[in-house]
N, C-alpha and C. Protein backbone atom coordinates (compact mmCIF):
# COMPACT_ATOMS: atom_id res chain seq x y z
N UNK A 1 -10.67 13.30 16.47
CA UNK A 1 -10.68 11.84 16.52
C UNK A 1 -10.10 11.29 15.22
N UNK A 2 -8.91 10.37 15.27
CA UNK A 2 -9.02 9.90 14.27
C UNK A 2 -9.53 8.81 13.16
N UNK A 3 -9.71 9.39 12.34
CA UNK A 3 -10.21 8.04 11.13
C UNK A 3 -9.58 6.87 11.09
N UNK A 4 -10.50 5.92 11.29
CA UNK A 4 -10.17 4.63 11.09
C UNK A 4 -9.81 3.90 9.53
N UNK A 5 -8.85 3.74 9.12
CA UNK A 5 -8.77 3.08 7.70
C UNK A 5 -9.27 1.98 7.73
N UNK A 6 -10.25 1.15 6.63
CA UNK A 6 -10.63 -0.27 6.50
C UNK A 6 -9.68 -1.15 6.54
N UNK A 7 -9.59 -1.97 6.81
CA UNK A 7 -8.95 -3.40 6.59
C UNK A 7 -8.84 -3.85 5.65
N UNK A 8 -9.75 -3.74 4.68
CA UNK A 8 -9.77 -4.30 3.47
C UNK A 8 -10.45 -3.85 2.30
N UNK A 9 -10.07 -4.11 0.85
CA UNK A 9 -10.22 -3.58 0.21
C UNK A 9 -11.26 -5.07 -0.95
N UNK A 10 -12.32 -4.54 -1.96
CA UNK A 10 -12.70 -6.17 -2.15
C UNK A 10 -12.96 -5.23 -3.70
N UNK A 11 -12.93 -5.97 -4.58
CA UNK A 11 -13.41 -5.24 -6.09
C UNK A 11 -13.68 -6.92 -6.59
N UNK A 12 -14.88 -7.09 -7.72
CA UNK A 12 -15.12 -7.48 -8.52
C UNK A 12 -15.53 -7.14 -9.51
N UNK A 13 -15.12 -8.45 -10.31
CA UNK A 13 -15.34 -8.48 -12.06
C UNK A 13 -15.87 -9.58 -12.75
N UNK A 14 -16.69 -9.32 -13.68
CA UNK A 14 -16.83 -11.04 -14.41
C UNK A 14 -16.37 -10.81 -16.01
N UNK A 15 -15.39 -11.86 -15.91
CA UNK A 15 -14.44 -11.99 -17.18
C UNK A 15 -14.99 -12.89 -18.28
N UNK A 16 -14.54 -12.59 -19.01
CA UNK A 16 -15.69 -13.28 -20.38
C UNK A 16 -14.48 -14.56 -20.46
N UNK A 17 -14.31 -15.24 -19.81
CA UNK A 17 -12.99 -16.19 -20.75
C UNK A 17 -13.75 -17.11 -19.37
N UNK A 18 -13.17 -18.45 -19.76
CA UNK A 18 -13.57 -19.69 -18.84
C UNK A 18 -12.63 -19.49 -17.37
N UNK A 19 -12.87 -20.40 -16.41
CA UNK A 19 -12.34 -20.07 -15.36
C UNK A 19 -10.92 -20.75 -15.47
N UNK A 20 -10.30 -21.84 -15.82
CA UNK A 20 -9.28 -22.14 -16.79
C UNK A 20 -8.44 -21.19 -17.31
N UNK A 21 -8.51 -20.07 -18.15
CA UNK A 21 -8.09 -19.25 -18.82
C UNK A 21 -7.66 -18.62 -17.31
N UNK A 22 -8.58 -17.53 -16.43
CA UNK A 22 -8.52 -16.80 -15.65
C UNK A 22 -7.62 -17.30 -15.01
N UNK A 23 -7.41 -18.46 -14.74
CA UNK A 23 -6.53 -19.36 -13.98
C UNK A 23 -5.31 -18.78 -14.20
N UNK A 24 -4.76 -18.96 -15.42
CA UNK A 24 -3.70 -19.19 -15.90
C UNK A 24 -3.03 -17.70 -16.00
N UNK A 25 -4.13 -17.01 -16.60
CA UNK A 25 -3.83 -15.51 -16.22
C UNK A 25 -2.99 -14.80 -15.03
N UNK A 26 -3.64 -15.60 -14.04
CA UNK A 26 -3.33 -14.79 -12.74
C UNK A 26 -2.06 -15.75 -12.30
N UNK A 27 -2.00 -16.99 -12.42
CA UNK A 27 -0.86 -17.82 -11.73
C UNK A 27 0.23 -18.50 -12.76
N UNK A 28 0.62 -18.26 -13.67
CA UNK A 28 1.38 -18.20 -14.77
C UNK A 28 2.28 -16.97 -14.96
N UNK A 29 3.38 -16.56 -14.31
CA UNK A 29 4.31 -15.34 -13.65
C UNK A 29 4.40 -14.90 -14.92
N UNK A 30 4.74 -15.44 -15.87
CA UNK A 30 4.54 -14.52 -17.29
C UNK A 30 3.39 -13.60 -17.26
N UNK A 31 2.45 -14.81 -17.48
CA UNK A 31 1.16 -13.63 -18.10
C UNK A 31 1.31 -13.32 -16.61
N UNK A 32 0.29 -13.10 -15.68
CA UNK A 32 0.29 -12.71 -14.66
C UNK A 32 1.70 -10.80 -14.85
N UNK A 33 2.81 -11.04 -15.17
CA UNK A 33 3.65 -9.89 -15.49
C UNK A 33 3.23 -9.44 -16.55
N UNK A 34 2.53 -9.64 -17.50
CA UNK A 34 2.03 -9.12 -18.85
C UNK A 34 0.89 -7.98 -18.30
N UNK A 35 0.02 -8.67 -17.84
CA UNK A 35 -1.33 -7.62 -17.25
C UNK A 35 -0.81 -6.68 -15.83
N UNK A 36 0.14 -7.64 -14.86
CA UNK A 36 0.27 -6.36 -13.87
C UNK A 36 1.33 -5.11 -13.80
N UNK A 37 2.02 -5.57 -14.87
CA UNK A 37 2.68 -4.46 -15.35
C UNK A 37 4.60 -4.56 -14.36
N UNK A 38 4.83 -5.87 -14.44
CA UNK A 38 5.83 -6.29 -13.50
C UNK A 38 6.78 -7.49 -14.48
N UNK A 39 7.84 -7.80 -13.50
CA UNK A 39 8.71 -9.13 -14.64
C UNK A 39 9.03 -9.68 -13.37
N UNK A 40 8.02 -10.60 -13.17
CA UNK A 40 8.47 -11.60 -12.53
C UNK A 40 9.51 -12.88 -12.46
N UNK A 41 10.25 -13.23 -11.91
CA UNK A 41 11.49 -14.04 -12.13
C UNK A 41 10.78 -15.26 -11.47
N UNK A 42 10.93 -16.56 -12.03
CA UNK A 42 10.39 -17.61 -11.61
C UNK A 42 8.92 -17.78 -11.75
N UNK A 43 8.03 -19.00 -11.21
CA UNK A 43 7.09 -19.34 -11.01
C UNK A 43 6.72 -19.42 -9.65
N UNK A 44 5.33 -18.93 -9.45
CA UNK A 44 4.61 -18.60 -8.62
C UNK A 44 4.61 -20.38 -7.61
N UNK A 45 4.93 -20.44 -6.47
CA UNK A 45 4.71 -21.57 -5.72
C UNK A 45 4.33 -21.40 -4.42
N UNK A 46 3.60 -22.08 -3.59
CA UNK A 46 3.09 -21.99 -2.44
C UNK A 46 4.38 -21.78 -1.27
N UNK A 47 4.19 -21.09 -0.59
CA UNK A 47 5.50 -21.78 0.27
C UNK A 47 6.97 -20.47 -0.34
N UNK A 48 6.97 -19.89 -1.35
CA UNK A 48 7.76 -19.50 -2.00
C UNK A 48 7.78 -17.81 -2.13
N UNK A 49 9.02 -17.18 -2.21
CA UNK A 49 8.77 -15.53 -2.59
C UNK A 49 9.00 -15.51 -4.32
N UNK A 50 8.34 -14.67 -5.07
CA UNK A 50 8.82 -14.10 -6.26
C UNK A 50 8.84 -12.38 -6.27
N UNK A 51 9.56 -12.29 -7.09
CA UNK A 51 10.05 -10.76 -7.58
C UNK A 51 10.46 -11.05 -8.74
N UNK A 52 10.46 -9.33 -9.16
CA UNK A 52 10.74 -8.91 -10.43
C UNK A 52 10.66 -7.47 -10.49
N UNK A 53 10.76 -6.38 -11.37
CA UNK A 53 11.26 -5.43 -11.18
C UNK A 53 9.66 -4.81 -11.71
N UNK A 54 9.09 -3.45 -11.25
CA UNK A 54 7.81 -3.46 -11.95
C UNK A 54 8.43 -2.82 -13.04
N UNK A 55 7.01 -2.57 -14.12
CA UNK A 55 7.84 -1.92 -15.32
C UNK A 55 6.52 -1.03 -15.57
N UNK A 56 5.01 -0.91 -14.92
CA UNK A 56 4.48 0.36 -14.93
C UNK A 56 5.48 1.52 -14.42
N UNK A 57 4.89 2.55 -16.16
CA UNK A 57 5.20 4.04 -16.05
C UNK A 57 5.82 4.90 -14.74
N UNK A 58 6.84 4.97 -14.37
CA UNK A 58 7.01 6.02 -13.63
C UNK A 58 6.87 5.19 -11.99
N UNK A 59 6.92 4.13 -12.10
CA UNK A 59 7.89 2.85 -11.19
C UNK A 59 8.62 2.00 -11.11
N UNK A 60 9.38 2.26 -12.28
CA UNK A 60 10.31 1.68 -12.97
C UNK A 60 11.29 0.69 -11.53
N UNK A 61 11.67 1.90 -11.23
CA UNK A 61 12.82 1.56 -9.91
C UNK A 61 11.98 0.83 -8.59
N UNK A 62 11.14 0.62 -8.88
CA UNK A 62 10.52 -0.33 -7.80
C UNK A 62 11.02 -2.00 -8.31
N UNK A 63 10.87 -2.91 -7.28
CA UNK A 63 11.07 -4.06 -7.03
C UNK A 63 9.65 -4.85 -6.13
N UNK A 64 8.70 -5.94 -7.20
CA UNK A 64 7.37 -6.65 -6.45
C UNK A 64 8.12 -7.57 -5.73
N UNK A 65 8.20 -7.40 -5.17
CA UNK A 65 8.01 -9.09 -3.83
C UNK A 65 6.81 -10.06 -3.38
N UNK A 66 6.35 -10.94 -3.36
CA UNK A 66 5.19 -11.66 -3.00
C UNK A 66 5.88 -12.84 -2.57
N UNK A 67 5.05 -13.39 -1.31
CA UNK A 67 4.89 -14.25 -1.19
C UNK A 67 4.36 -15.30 -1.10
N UNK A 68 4.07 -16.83 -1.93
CA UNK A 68 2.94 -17.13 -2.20
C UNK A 68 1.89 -17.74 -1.00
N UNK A 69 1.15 -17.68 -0.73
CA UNK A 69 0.48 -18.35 0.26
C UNK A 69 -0.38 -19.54 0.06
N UNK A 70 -1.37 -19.60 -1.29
CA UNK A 70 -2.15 -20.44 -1.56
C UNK A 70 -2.38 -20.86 -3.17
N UNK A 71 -2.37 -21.84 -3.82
CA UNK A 71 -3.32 -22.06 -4.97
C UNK A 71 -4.08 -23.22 -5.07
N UNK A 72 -4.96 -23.26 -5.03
CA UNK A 72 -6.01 -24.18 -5.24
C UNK A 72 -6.77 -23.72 -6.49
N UNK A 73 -6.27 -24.81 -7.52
CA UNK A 73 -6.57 -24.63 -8.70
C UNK A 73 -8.19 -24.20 -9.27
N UNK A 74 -7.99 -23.51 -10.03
CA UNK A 74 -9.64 -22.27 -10.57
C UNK A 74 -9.96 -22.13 -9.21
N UNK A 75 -9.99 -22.12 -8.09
CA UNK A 75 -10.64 -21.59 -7.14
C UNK A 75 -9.71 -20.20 -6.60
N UNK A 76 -8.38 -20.42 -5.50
CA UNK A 76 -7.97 -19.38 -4.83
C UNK A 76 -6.63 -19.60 -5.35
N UNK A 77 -5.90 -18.20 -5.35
CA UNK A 77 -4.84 -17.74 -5.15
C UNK A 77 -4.66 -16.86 -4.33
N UNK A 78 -3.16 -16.78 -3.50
CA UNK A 78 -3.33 -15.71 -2.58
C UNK A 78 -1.77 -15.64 -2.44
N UNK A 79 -1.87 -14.57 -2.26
CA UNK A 79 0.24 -14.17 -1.48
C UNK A 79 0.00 -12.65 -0.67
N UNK A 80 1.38 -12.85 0.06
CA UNK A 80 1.37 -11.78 0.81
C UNK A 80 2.22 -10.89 0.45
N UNK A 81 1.92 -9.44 0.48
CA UNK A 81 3.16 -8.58 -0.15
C UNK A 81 2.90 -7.23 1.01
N UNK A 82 3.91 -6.43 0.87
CA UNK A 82 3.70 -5.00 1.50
C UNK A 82 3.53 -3.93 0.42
N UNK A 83 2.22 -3.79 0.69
CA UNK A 83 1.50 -2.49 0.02
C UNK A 83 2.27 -1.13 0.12
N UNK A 84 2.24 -0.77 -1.27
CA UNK A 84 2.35 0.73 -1.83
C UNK A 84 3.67 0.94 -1.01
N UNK A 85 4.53 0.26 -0.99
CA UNK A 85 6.28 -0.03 -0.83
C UNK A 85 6.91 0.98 -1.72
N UNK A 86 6.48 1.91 -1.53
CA UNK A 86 7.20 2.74 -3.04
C UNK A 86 8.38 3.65 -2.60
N UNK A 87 8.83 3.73 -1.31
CA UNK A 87 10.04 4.80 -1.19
C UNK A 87 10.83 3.68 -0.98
N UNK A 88 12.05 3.80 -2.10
CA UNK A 88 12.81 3.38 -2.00
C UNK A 88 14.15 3.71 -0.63
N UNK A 89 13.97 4.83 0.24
CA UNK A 89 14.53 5.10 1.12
C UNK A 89 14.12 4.21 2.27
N UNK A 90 12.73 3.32 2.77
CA UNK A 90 12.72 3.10 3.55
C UNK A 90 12.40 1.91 3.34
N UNK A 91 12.94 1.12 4.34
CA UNK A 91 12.97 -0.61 4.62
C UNK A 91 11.91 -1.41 5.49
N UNK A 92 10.89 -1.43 4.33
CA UNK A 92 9.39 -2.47 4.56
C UNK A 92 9.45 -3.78 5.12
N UNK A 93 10.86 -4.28 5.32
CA UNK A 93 10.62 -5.54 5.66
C UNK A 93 10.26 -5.78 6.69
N UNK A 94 10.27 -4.90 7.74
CA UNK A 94 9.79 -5.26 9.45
C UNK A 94 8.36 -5.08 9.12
N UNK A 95 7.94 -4.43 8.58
CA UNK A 95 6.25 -4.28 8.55
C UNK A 95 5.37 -5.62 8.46
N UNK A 96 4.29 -5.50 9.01
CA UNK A 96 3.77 -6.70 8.80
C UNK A 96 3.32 -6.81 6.63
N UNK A 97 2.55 -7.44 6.49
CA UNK A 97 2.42 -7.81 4.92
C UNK A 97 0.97 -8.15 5.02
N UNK A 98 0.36 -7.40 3.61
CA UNK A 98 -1.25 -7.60 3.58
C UNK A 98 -1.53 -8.46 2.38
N UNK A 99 -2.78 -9.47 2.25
CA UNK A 99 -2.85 -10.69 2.14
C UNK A 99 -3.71 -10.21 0.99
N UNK A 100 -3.51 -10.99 -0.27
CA UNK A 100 -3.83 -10.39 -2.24
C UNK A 100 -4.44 -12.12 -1.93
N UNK A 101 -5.59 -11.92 -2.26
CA UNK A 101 -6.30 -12.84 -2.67
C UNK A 101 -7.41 -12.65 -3.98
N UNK A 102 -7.06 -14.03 -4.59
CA UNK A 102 -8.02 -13.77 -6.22
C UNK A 102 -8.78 -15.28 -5.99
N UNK A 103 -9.99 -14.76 -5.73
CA UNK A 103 -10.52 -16.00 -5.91
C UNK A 103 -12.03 -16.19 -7.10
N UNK A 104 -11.93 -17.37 -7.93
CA UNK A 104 -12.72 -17.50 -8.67
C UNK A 104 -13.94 -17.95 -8.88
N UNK A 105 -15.07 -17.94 -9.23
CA UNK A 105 -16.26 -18.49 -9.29
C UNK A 105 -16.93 -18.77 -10.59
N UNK A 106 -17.65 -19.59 -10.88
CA UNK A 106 -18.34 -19.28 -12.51
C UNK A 106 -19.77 -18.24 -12.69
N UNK A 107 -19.85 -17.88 -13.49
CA UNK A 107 -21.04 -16.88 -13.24
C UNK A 107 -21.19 -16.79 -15.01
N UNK A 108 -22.42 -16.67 -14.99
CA UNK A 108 -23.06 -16.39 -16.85
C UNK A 108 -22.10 -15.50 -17.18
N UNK A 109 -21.79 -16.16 -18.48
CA UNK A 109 -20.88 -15.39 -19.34
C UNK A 109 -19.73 -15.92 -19.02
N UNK A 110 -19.29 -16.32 -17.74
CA UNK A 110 -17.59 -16.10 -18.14
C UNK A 110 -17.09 -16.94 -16.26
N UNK A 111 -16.10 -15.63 -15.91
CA UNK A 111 -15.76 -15.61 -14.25
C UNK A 111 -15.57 -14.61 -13.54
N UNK A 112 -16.44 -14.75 -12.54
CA UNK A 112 -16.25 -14.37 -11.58
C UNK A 112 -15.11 -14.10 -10.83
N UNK A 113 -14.18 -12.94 -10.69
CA UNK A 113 -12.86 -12.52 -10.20
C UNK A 113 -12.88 -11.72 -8.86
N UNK A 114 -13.00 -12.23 -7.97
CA UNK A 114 -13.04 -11.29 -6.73
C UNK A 114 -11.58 -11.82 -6.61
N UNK A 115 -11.24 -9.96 -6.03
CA UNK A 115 -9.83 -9.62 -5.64
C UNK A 115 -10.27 -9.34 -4.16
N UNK A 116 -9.41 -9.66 -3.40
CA UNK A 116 -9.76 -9.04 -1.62
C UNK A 116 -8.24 -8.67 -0.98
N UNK A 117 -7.86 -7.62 -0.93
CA UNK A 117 -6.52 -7.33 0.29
C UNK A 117 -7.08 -7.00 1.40
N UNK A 118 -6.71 -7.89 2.41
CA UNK A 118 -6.67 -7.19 4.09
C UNK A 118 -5.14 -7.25 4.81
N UNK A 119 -5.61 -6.68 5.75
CA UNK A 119 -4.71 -6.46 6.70
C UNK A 119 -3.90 -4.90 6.59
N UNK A 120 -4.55 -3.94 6.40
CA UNK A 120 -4.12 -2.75 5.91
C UNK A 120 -4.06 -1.87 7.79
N UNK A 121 -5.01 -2.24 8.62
CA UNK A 121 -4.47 -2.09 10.05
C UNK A 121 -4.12 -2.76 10.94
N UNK A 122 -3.12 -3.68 10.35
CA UNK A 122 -1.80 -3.97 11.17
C UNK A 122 -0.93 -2.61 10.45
N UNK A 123 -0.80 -2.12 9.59
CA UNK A 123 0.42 -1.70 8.77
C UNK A 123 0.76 -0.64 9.56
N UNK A 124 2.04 0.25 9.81
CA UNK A 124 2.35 0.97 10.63
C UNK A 124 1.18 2.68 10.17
N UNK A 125 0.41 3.22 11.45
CA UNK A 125 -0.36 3.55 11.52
C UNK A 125 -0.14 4.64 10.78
N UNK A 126 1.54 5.36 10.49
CA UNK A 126 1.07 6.52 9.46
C UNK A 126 1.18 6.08 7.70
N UNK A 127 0.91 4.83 7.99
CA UNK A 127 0.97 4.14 6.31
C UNK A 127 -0.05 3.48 5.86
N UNK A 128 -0.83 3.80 7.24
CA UNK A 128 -2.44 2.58 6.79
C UNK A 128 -3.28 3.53 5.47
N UNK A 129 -3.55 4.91 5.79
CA UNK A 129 -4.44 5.20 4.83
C UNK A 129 -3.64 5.41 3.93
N UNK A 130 -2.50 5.86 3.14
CA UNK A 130 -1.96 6.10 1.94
C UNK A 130 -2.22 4.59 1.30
N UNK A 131 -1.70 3.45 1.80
CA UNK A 131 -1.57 2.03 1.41
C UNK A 131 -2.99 1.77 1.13
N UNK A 132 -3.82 2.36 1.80
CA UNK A 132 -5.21 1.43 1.31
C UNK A 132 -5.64 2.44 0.30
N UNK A 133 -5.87 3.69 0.02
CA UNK A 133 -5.92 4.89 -0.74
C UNK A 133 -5.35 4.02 -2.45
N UNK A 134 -3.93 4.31 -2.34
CA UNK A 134 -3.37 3.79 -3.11
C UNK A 134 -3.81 2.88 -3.94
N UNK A 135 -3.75 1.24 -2.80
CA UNK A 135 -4.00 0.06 -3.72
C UNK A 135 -5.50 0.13 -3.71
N UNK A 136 -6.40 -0.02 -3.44
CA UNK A 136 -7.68 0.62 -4.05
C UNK A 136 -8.00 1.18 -5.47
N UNK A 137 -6.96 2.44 -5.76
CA UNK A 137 -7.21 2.85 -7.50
C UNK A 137 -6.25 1.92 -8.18
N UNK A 138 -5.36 0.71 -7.11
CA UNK A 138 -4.99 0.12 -7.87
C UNK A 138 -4.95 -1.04 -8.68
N UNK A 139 -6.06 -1.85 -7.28
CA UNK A 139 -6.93 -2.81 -8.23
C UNK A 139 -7.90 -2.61 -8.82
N UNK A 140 -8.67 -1.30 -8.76
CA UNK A 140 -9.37 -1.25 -10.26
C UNK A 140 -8.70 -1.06 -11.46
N UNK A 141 -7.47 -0.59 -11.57
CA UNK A 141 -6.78 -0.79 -12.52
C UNK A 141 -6.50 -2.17 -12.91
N UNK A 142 -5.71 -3.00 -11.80
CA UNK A 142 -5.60 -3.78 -12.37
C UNK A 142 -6.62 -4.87 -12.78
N UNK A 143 -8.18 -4.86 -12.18
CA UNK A 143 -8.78 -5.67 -13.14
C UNK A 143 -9.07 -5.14 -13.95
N UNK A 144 -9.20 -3.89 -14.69
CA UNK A 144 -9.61 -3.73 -16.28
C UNK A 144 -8.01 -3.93 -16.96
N UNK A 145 -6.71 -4.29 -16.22
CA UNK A 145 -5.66 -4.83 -17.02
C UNK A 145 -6.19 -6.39 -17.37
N UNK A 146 -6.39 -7.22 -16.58
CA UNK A 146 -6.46 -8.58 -16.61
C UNK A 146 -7.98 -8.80 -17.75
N UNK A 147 -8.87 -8.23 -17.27
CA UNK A 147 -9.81 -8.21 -18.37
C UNK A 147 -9.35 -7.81 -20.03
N UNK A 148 -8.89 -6.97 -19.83
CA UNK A 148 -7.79 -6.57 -21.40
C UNK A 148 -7.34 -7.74 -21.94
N UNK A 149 -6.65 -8.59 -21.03
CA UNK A 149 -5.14 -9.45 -21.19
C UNK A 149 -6.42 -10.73 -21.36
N UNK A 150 -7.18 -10.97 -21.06
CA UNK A 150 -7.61 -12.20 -21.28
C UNK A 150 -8.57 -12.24 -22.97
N UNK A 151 -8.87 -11.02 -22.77
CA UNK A 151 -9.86 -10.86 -23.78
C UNK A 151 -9.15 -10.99 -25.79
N UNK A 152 -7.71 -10.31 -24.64
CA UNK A 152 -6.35 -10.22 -25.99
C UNK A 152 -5.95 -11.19 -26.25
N UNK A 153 -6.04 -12.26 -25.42
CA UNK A 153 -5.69 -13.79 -25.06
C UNK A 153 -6.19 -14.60 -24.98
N UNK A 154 -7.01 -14.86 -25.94
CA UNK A 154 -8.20 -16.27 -25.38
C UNK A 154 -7.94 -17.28 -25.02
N UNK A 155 -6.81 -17.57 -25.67
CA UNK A 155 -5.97 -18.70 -25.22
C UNK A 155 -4.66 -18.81 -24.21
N UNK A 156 -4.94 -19.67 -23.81
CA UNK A 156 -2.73 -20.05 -22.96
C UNK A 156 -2.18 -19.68 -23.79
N UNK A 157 -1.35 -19.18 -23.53
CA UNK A 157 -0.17 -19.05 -24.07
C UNK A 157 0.81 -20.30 -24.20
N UNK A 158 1.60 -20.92 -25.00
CA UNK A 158 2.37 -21.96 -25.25
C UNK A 158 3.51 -21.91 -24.18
């Protein structure tokens, strides 16, 4: 029988910086490329795709795509991208796209950062578990990046 992969993937964190800061962190394509390890071209807009080339170790030759779906300021951000896209031989764009949501809360000390991706079974069925496998060790990475980056950053950046 086979295993069913989850749908979704959910990690939280509470960040020592105001929800303001966190804000800016995540939806500010600079920083936002500072902590996820990417160079985003443009600013993040609803309605809109961005890319940029990643520049984590040993994915050099990859290319992020997102598309934005939501911001509602200190509360949600969200875009849609295709997970763990990493062979450059094959063409992700027919695939459906799983949904990166960061949404914020206040909590003692700081904020509250829940990350949530779903939609990992729509994805074509011999790509569901690598893709959720994958991004899984990869947002725990990336919130102890963003926790780093804020903590290095107390402030906006100018």
């Amino acid at each position: 029988m086979a295993q069913t992969v989850p749908d979704r993937i959910e990690r939280k964190i509470v960040l020592k910086a105001a929800r303001a800061r966190v804000w800016r962190a995540l939806t500010d394509a600079r920083e936002f490329s500072e902590w996820f390890r990417v160079t985003l071209r443009g600013q993040f807009q609803p309605g809109k795709e961005i890319s940029g080339p990643v520049t984590y170790p040993g994915y050099e030759h990859l290319v992020m795509t997102a598309l934005v779906e939501r911001m509602e300021p200190e509360r949600l951000f969200s875009f849609r991208w295709h997970p763990a896209a990493i062979d450059t031989k094959v063409d992700y764009s027919n695939e459906p796209m799983t949904l990166v949501e960061f949404r914020l809360e206040d909590a003692p000390g700081g904020t509250l950062l829940t990350v949530t991706e779903s939609g990992f079974q729509a994805l074509p069925a011999a790509r569901q578990s690598f893709a959720h496998e994958a991004n899984s060790g990869g947002w725990e990475e990336q919130l102890r990046n963003i926790e780093r980056h804020v903590a290095q950053h107390p402030s906006p950046r100018a």
